[in-house]
Protein backbone atom coordinates (compact mmCIF):
# COMPACT_ATOMS: atom_id res chain seq x y z
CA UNK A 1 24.36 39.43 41.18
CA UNK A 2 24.17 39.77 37.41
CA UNK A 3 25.71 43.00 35.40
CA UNK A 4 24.56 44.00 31.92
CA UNK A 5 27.61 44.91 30.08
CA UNK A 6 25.62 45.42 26.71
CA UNK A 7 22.64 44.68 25.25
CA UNK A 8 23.98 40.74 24.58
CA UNK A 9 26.38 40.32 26.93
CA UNK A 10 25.22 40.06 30.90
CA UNK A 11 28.41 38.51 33.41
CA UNK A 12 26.41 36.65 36.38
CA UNK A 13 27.81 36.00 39.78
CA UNK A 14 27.05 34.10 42.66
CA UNK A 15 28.53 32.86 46.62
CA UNK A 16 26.97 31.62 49.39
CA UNK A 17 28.23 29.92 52.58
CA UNK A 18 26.12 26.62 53.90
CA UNK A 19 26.78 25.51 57.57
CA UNK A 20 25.79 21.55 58.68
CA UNK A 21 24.38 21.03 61.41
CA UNK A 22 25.80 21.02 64.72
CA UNK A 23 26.74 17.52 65.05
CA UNK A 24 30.28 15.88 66.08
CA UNK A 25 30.30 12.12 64.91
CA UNK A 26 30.21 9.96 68.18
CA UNK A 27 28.97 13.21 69.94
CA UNK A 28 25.63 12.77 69.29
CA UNK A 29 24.88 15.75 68.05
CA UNK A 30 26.36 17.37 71.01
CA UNK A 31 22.96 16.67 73.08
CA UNK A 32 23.62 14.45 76.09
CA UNK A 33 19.93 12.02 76.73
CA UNK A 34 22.05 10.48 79.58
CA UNK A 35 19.51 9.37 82.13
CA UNK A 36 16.45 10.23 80.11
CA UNK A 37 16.89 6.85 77.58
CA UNK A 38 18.50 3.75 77.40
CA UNK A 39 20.52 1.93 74.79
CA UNK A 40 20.94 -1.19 76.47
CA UNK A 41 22.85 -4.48 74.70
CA UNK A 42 23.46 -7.83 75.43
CA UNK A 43 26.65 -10.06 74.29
CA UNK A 44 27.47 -13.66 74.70
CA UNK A 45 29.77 -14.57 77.51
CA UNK A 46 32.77 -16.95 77.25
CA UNK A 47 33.06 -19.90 79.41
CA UNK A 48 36.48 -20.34 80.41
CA UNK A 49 36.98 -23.84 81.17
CA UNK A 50 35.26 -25.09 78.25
CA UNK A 51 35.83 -22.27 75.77
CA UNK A 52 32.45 -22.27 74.68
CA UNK A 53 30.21 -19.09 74.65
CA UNK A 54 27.05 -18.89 76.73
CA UNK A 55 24.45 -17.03 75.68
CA UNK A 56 23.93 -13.51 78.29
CA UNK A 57 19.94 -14.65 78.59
CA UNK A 58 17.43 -17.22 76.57
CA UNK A 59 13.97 -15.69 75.15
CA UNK A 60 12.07 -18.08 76.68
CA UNK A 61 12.52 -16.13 79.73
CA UNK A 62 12.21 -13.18 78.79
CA UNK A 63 14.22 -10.10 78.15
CA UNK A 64 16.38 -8.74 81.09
CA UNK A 65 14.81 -6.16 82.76
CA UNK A 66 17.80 -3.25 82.58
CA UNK A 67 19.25 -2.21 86.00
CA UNK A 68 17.35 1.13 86.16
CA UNK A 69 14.59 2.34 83.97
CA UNK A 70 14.40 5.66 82.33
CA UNK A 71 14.03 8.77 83.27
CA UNK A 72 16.85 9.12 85.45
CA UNK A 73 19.27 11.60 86.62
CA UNK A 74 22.49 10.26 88.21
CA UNK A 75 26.19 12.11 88.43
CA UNK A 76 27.32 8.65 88.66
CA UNK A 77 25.36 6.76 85.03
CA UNK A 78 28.18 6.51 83.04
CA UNK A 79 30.68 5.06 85.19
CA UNK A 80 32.22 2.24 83.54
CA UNK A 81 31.45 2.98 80.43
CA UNK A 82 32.86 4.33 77.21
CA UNK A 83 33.57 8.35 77.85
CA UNK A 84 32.54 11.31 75.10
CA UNK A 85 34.25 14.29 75.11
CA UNK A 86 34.10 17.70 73.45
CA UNK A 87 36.99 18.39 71.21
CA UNK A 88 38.55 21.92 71.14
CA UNK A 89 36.79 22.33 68.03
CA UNK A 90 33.63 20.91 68.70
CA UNK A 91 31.52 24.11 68.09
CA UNK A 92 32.56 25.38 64.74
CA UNK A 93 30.35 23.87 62.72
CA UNK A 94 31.70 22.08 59.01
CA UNK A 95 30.66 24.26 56.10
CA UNK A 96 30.85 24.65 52.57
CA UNK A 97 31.10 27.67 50.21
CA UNK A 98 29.95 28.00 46.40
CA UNK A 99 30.70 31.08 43.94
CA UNK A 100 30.05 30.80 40.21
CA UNK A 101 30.43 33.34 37.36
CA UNK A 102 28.64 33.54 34.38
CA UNK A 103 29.29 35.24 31.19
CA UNK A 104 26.43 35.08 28.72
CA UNK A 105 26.22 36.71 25.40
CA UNK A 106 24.13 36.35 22.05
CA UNK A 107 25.57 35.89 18.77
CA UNK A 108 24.32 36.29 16.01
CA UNK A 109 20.98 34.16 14.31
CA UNK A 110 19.69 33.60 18.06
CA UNK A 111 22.54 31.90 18.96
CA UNK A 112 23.35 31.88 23.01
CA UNK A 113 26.52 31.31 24.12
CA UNK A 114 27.06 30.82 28.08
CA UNK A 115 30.47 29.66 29.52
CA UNK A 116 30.40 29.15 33.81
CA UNK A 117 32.67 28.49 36.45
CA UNK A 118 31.23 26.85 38.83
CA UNK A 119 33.28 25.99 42.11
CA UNK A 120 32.61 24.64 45.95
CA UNK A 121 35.19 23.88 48.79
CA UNK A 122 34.05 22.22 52.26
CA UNK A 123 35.84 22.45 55.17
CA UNK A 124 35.73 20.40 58.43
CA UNK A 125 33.18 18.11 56.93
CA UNK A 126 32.69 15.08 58.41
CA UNK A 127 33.30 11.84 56.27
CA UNK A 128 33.15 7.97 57.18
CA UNK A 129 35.70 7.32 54.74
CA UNK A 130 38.34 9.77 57.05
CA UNK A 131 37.27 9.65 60.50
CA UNK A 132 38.10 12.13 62.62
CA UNK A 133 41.03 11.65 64.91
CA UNK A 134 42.41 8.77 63.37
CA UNK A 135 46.36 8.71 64.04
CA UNK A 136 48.05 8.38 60.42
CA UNK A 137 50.39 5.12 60.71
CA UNK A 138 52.81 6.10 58.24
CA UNK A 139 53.50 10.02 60.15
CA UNK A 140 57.44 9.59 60.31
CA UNK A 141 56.28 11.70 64.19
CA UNK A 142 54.96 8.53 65.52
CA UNK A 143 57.29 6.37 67.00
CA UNK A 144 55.99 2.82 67.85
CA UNK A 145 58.17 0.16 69.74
């Protein structure tokens, strides 16, 4: 939006709201592939009497074929493993807004002057740095034995 106030002096404003995309971190983006690909790893295993780790399989043989190959559609694939879940939140989506204002006016000999404020604020964004639902260890609420 921009107002003429004069014939040198214009004030400019501005706002707009920008929405990420719909993605939860560890969600995956809040589309389950469950049973139509496969993330499948390997680890070594431990040897107990010796204390020496084994390898889970040698190339030479070949890569392990996995247990069932995709696509797939089982109520039961994900037993035993790690569980996602939908927070209460998990559909509002982070966002951030902007506004600015600009007041611009000429001075004398062709001189411009322009002086801004320029401003943003983000809310839920999502940040590596502060994970989401991380307990804080020093929240005097906690009680640890």
């Amino acid at each position: 939006m921009a107002y003429s106030y004069d014939q040198k002096t214009v004030v400019r404003a501005g706002y707009g709201v920008f929405f990420t995309q719909a993605f939860y971190p560890g969600w995956g983006g809040g589309i389950s592939l469950d049973g139509y690909n496969l993330n499948q790893s390997f680890g070594t295993l431990k040897d107990p009497t010796t204390n020496q780790s084994d390898p889970s399989f040698y190339l030479d043989n070949g890569v392990p074929a996995p247990a069932q190959a995709p696509p797939f559609i089982s109520g039961s694939f994900n037993n035993g493993h790690g569980i996602l879940y939908r927070p209460l939140d998990a559909n509002r989506r982070s966002y951030s807004q902007q506004w600015n204002l600009t007041i611009e006016r000429q001075l004398p000999q062709n001189v411009f002057l322009s002086v801004a404020y320029v401003a943003n604020k983000g809310s839920r964004l999502p940040s590596s740095l502060n994970p989401v639902n991380v307990l804080n260890p020093f929240d005097s609420k906690i009680q640890t034995s």
